[in-house]
C-alpha atoms as a PDB file:
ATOM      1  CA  UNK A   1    -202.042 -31.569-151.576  1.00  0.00           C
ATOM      2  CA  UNK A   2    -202.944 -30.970-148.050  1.00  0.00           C
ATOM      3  CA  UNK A   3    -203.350 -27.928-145.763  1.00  0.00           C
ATOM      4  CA  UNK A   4    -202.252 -26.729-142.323  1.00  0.00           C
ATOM      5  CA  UNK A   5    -202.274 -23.793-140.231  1.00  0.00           C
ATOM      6  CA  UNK A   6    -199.629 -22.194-139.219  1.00  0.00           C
ATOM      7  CA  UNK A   7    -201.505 -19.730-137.110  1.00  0.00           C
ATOM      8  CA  UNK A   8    -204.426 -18.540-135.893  1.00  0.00           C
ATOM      9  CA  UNK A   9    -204.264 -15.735-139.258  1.00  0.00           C
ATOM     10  CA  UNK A  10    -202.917 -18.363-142.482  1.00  0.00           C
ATOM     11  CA  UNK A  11    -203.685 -22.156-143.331  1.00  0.00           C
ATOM     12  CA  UNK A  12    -201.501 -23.174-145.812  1.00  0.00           C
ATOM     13  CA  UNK A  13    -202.503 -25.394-148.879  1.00  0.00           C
ATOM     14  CA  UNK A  14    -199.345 -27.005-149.823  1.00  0.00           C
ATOM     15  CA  UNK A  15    -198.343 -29.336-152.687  1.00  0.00           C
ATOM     16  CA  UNK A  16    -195.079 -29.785-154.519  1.00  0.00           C
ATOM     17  CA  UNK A  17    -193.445 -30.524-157.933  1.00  0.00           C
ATOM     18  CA  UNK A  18    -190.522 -33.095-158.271  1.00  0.00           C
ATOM     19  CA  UNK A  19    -188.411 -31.171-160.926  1.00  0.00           C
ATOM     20  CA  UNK A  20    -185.722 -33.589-162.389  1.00  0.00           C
ATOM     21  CA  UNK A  21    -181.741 -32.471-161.874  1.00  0.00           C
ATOM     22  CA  UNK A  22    -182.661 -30.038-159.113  1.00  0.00           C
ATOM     23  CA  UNK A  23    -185.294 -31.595-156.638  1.00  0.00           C
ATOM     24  CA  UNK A  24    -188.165 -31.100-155.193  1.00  0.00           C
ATOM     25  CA  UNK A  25    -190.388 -27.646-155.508  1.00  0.00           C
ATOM     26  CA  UNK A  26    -192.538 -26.820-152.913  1.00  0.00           C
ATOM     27  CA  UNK A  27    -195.975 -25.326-154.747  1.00  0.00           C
ATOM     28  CA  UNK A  28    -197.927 -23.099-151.393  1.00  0.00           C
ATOM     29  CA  UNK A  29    -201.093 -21.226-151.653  1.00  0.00           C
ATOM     30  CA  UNK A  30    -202.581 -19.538-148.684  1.00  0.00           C
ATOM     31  CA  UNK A  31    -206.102 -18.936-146.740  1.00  0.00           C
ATOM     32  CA  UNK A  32    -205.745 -15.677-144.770  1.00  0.00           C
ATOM     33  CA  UNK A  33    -208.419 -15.385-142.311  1.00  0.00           C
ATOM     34  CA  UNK A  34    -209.366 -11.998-142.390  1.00  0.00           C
ATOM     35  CA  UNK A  35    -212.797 -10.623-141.861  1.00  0.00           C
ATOM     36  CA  UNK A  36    -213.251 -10.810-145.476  1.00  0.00           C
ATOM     37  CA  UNK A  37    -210.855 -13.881-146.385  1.00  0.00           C
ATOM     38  CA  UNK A  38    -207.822 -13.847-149.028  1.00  0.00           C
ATOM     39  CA  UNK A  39    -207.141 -16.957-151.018  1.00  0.00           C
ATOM     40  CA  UNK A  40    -203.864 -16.260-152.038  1.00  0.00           C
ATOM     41  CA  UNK A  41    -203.021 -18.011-155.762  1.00  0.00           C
ATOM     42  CA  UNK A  42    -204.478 -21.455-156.899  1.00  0.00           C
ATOM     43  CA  UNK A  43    -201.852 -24.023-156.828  1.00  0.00           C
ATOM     44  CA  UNK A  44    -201.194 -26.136-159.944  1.00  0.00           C
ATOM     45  CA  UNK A  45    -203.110 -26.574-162.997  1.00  0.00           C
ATOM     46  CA  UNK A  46    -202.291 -30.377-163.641  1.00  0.00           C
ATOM     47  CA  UNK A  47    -205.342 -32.780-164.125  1.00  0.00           C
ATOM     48  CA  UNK A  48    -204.509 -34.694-160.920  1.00  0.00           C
ATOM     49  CA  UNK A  49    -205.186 -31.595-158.574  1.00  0.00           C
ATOM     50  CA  UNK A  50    -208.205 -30.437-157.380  1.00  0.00           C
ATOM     51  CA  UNK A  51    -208.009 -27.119-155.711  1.00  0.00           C
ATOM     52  CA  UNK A  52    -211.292 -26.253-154.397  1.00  0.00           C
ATOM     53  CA  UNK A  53    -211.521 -29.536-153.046  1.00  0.00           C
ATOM     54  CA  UNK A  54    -208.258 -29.086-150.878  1.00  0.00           C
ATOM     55  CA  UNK A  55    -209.944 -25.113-150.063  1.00  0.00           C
ATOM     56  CA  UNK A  56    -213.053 -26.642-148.841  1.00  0.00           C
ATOM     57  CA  UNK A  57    -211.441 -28.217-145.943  1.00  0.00           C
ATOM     58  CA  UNK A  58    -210.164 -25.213-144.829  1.00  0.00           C
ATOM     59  CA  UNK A  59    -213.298 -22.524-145.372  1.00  0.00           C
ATOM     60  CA  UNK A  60    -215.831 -22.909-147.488  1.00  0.00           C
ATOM     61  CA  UNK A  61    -215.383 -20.697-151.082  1.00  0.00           C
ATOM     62  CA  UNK A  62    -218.186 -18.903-150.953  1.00  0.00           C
ATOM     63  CA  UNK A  63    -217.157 -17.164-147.956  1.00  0.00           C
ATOM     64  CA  UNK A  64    -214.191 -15.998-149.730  1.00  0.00           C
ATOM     65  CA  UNK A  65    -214.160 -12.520-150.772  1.00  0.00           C
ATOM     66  CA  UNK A  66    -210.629 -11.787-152.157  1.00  0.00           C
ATOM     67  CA  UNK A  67    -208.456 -14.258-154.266  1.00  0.00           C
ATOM     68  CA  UNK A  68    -205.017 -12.447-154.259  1.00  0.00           C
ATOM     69  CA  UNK A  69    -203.277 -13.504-157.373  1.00  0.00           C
ATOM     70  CA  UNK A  70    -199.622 -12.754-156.893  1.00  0.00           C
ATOM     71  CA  UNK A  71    -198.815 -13.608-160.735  1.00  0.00           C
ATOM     72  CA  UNK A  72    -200.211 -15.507-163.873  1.00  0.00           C
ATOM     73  CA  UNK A  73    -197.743 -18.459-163.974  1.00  0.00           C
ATOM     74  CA  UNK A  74    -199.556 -21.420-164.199  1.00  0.00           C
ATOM     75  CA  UNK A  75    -198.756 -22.995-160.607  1.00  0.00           C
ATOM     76  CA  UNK A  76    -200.502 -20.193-159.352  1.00  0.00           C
ATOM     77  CA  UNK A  77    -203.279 -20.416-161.543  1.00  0.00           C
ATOM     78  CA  UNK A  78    -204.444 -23.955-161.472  1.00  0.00           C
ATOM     79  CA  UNK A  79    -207.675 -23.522-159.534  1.00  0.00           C
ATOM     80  CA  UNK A  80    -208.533 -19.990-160.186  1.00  0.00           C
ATOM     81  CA  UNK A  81    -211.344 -20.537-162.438  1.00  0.00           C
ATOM     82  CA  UNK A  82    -212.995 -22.725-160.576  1.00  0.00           C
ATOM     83  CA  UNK A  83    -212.879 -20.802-157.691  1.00  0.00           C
ATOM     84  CA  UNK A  84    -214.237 -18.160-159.060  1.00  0.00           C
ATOM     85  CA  UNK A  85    -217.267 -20.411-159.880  1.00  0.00           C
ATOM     86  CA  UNK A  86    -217.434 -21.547-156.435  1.00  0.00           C
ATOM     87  CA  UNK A  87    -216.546 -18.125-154.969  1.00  0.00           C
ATOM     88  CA  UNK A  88    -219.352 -16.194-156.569  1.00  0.00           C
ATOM     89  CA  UNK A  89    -218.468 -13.302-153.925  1.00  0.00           C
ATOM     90  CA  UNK A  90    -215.095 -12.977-154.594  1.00  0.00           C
ATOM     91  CA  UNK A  91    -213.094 -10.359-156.176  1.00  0.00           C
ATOM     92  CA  UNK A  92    -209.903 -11.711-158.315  1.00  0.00           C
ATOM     93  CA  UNK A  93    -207.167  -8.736-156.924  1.00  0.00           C
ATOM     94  CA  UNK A  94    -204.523  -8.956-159.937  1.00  0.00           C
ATOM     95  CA  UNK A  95    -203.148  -5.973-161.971  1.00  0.00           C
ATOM     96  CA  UNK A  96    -203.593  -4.388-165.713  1.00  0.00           C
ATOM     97  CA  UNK A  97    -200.707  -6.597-167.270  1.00  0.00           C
ATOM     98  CA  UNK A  98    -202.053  -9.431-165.034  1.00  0.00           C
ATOM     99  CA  UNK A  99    -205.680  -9.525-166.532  1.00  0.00           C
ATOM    100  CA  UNK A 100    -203.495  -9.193-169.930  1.00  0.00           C
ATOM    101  CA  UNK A 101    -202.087 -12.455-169.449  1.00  0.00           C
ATOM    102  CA  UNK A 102    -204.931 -14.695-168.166  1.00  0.00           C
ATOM    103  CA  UNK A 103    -206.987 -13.249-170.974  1.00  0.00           C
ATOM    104  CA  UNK A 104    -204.776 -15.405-173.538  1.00  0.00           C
ATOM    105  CA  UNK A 105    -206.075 -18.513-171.720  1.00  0.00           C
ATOM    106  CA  UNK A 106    -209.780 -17.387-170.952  1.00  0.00           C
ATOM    107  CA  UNK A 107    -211.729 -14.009-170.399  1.00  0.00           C
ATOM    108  CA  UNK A 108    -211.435 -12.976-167.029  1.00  0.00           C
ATOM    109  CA  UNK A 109    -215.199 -11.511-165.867  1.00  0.00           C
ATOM    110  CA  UNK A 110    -213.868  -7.982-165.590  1.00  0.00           C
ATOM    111  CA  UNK A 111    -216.510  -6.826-163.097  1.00  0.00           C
ATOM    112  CA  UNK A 112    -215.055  -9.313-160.534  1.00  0.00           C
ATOM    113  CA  UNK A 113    -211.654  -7.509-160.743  1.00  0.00           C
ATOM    114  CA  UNK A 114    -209.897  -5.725-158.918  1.00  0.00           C
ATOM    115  CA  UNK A 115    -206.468  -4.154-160.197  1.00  0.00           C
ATOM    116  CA  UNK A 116    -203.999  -3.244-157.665  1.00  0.00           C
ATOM    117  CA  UNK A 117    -200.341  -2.254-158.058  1.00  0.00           C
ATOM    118  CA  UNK A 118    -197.222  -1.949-155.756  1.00  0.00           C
ATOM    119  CA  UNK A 119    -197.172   1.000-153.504  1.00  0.00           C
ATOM    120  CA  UNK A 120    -201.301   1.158-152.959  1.00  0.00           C
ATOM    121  CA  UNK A 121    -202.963  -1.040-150.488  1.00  0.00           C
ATOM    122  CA  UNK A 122    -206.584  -3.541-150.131  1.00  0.00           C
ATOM    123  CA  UNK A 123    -208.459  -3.168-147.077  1.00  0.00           C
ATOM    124  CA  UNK A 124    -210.071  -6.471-146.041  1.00  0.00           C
ATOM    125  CA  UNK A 125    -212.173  -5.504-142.828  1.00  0.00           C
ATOM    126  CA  UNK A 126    -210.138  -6.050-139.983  1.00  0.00           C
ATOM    127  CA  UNK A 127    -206.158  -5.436-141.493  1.00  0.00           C
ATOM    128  CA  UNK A 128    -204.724  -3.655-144.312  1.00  0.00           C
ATOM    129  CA  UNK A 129    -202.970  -6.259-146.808  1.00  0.00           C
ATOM    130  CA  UNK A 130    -199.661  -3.399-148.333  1.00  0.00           C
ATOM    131  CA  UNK A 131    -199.178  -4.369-152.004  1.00  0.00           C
ATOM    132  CA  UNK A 132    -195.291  -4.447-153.522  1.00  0.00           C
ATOM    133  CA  UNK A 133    -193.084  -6.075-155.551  1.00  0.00           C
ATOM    134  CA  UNK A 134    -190.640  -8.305-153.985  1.00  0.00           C
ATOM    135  CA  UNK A 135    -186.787  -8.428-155.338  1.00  0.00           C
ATOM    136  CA  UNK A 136    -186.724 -11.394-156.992  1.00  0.00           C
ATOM    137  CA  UNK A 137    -189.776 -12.042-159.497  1.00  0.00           C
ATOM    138  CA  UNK A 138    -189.900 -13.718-162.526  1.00  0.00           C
ATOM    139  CA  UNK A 139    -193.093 -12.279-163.965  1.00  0.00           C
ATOM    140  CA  UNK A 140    -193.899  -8.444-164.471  1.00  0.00           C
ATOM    141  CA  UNK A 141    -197.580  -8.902-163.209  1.00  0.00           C
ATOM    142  CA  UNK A 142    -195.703 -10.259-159.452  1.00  0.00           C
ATOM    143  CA  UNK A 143    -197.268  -8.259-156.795  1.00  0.00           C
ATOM    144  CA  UNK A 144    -197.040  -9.543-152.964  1.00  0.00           C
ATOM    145  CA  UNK A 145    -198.223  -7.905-149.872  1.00  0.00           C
ATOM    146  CA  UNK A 146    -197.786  -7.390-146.506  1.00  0.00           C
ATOM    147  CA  UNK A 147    -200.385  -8.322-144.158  1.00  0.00           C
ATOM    148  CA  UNK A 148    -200.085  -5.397-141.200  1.00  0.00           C
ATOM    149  CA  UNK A 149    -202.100  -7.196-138.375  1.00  0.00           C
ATOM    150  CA  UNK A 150    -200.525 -10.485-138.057  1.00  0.00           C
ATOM    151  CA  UNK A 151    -197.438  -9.091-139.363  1.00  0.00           C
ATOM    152  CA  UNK A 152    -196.987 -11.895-142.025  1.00  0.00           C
ATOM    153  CA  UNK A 153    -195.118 -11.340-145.835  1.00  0.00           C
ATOM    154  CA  UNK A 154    -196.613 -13.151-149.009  1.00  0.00           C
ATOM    155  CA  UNK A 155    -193.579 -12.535-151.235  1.00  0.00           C
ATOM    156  CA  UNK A 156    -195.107 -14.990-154.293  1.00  0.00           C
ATOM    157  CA  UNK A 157    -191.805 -16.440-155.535  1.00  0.00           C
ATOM    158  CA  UNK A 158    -189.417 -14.796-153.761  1.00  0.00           C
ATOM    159  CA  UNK A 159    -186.899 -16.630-151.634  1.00  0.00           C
ATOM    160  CA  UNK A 160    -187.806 -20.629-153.648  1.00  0.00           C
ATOM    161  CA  UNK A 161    -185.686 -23.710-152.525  1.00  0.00           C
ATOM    162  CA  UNK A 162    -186.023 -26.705-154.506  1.00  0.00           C
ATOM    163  CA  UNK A 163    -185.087 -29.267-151.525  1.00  0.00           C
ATOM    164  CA  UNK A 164    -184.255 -32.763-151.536  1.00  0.00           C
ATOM    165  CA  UNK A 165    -186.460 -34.803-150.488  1.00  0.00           C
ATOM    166  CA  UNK A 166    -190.621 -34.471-151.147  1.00  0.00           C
ATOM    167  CA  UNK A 167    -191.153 -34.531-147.063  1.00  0.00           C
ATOM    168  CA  UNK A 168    -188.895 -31.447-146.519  1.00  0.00           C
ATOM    169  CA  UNK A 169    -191.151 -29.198-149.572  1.00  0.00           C
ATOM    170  CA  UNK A 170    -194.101 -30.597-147.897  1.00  0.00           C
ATOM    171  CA  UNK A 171    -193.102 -29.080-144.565  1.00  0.00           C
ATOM    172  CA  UNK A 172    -194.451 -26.715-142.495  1.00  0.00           C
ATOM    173  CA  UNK A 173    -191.064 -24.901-141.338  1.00  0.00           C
ATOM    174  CA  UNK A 174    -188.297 -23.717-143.198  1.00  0.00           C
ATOM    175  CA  UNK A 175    -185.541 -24.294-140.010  1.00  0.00           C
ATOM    176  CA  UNK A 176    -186.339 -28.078-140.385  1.00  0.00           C
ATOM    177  CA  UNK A 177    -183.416 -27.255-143.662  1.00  0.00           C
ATOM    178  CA  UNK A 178    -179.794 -27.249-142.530  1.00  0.00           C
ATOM    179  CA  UNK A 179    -178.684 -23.468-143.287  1.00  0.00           C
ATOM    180  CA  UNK A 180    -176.330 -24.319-145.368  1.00  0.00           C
ATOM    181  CA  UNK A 181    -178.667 -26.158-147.534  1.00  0.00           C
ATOM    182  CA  UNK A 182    -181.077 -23.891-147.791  1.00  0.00           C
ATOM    183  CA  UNK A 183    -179.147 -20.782-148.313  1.00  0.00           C
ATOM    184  CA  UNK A 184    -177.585 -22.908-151.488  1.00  0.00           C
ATOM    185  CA  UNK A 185    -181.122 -23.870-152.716  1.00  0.00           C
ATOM    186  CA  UNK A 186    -182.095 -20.597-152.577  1.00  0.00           C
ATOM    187  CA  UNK A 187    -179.593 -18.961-154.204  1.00  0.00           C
ATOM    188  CA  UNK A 188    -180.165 -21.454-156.952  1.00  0.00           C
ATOM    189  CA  UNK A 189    -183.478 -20.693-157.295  1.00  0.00           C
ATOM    190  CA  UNK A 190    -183.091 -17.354-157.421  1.00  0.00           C
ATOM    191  CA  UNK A 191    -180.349 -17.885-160.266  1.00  0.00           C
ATOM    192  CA  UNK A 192    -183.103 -20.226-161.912  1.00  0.00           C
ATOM    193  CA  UNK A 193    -186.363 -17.890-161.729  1.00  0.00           C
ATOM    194  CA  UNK A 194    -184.887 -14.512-161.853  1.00  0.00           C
ATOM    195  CA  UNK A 195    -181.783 -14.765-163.729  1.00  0.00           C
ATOM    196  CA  UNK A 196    -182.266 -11.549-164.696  1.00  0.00           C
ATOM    197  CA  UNK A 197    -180.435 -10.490-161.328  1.00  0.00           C
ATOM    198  CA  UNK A 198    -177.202 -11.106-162.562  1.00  0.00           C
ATOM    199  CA  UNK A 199    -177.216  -7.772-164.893  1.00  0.00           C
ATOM    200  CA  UNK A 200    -179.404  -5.876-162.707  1.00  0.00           C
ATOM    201  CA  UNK A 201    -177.746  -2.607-161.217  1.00  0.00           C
ATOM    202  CA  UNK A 202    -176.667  -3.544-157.450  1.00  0.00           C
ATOM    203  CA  UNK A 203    -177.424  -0.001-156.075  1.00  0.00           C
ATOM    204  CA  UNK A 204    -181.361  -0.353-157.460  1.00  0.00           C
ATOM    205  CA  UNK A 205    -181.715  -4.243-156.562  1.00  0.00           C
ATOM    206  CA  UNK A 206    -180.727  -3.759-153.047  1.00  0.00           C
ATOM    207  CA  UNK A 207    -182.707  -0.660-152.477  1.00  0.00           C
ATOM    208  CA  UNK A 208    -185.694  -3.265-153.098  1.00  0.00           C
ATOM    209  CA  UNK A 209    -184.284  -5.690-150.718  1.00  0.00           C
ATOM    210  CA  UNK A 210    -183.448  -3.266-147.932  1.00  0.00           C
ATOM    211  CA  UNK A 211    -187.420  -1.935-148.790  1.00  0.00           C
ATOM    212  CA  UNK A 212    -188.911  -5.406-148.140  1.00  0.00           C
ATOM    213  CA  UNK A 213    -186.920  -5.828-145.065  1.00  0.00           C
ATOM    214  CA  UNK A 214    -187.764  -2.530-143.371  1.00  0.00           C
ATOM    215  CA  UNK A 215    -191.479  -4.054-142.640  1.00  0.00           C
ATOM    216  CA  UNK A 216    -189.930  -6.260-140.479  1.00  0.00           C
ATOM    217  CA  UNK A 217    -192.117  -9.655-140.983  1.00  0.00           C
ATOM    218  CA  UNK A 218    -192.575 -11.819-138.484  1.00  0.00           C
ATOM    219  CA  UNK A 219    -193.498 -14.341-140.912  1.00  0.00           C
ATOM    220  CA  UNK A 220    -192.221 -14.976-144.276  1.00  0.00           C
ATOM    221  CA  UNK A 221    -194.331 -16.825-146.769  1.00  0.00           C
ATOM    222  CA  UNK A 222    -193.200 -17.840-150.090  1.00  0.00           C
ATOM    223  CA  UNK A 223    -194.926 -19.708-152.920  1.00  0.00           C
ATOM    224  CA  UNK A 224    -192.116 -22.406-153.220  1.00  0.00           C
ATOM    225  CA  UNK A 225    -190.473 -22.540-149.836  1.00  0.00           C
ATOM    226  CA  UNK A 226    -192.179 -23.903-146.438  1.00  0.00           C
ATOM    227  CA  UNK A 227    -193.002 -21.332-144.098  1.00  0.00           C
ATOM    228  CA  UNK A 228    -190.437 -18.941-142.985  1.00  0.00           C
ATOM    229  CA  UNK A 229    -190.258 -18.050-139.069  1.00  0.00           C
ATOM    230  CA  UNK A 230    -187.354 -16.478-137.272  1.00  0.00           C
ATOM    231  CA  UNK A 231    -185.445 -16.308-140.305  1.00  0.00           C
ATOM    232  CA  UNK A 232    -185.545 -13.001-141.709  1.00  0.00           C
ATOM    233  CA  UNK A 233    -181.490 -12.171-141.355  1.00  0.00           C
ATOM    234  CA  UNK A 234    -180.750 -15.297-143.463  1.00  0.00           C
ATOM    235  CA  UNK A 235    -183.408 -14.844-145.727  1.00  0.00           C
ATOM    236  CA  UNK A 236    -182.553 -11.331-146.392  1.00  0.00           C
ATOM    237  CA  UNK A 237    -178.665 -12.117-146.775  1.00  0.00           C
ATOM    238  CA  UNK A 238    -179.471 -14.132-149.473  1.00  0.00           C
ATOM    239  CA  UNK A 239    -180.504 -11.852-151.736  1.00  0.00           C
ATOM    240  CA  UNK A 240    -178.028  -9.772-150.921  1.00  0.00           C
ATOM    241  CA  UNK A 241    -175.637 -12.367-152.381  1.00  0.00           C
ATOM    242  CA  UNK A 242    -178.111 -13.425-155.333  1.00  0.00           C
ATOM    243  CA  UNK A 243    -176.622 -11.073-158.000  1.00  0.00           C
ATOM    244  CA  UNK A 244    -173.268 -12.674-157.674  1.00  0.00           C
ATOM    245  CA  UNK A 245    -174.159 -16.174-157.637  1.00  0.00           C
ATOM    246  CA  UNK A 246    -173.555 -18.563-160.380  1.00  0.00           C
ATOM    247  CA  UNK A 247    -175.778 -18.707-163.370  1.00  0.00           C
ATOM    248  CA  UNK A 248    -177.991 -21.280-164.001  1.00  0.00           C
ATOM    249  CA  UNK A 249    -177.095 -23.332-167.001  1.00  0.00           C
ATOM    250  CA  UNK A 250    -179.886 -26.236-167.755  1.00  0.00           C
ATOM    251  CA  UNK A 251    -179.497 -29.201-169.667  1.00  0.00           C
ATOM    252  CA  UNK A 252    -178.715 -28.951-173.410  1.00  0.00           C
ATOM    253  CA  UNK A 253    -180.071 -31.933-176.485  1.00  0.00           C
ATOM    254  CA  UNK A 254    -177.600 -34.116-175.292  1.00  0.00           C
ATOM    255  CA  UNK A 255    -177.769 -34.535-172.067  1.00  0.00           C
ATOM    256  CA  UNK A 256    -182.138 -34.677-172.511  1.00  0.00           C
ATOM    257  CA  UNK A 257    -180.954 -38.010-174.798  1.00  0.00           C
ATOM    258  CA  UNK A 258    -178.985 -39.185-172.409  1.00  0.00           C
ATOM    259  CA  UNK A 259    -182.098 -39.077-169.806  1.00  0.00           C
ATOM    260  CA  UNK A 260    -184.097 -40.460-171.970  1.00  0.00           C
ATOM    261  CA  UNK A 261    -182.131 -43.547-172.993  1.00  0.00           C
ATOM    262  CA  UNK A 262    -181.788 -43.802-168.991  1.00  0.00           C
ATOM    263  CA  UNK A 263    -185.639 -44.414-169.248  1.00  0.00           C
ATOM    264  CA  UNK A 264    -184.966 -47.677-171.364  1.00  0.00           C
ATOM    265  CA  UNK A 265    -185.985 -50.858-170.552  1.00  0.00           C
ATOM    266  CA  UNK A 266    -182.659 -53.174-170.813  1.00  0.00           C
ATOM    267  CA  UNK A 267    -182.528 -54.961-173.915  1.00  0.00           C
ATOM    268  CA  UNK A 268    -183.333 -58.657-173.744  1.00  0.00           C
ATOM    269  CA  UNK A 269    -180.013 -60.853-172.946  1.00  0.00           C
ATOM    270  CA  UNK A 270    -179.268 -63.699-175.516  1.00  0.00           C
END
């Protein structure tokens, strides 16, 4: 893991997943520098990463006062625990189905949170952070926002690329993908971690798209893509086209075996 700004209002804390078949996942959490500062998810929970470690070089927790939790999947959850712990003045902003689903892991303290659903809004001092539901999701608790001062979108899963190689996910700029690539990524993602879209009416999908696009981000931040500048039009054409892409079809018994036996150390000649 390791952390950089990419302005003067968001460090990112980035880290990445090598997923086998498909590439390699970019896995972003975000510090927004607000009056009263946002953590914005946790990163992974694997017993190699130590979140609060990689947050403490960019503010220290207990200045924290919001940890934004756009949804309960577990690479968003990784550190959250123990940044509550090191966060004692921190509020966990999550929803009613969100506190639901952490609860089946361990208790959330229910004094420290704060449920907030699409449509209302968090004021953190010096901006107003606008809470909605981006188009592509692929849990019901997924709630982004908008952050109206620096102009910036958190849209949690929405618009993932698994990429191919681990120094592209690590990156701090989406351009640094050939279009081409990244539009196909994309659409592959989406196709993995919302294949819902594929049966989902077109008239009430795109009303959501052409809803995210009318606040007119400057920046576009998403949990498994690098940062997102300048590239709104391409961005927002891709969902467009999401609900025809091709399904995603993963590997069946058989071709797990076959990995597996790929694994094999050569048998001994003679």
């Amino acid at each position: 893991m390791h952390t950089y700004p990419i302005d003067e209002h968001v460090t990112v804390l980035s880290d990445y997943l090598e997923v086998p078949g498909l590439g390699f996942l970019p896995v972003n959490a975000f510090v927004l520098h607000a009056r009263e500062p946002v953590v914005v998810d946790t990163g992974l929970g694997l017993p190699d990463r130590d979140f609060v470690k990689a947050l403490r070089s960019v503010i220290d927790p207990a200045e924290v006062r919001w940890i934004w939790l756009t949804h309960p999947d577990r690479d968003h959850t990784g550190g959250l625990f123990e940044l509550l712990e090191a966060a004692p003045n921190a509020r966990l902003v999550t929803t009613f189905l969100g506190v639901g689903i952490m609860s089946t892991e361990r208790p959330l303290p229910l004094d420290r949170v704060y449920l907030l659903n699409p449509g209302q809004k968090l004021e953190v001092g010096d901006r107003a952070l606008h809470a909605f539901r981006p188009p592509l999701f692929d849990n019901p608790a997924t709630v982004g926002f908008f952050d109206d001062k620096s102009r910036t979108c958190f849209s949690s899963d929405c618009f993932g690329a698994p990429l191919p190689t681990a120094e592209l996910a690590s990156g701090g700029d989406s351009r640094d993908v050939p279009a081409h690539e990244l539009r196909a990524a994309q659409l592959l993602w989406a196709a993995v971690d919302s294949p819902w879209v594929h049966n989902a009416k077109t008239d009430r999908y795109l009303q959501t798209v052409r809803s995210m696009q009318a606040l007119d981000a400057e920046v576009i931040l998403s949990t498994h893509l690098p940062p997102a500048k300048g590239l709104g039009a391409q961005l927002f054409d891709m969902l467009v086209e999401a609900p025809d892409a091709d399904p995603f079809v993963g590997p069946d018994q058989q071709a797990l075996q076959h990995m597996l036996a790929s694994f094999e150390p050569a048998a001994a000649a003679g």
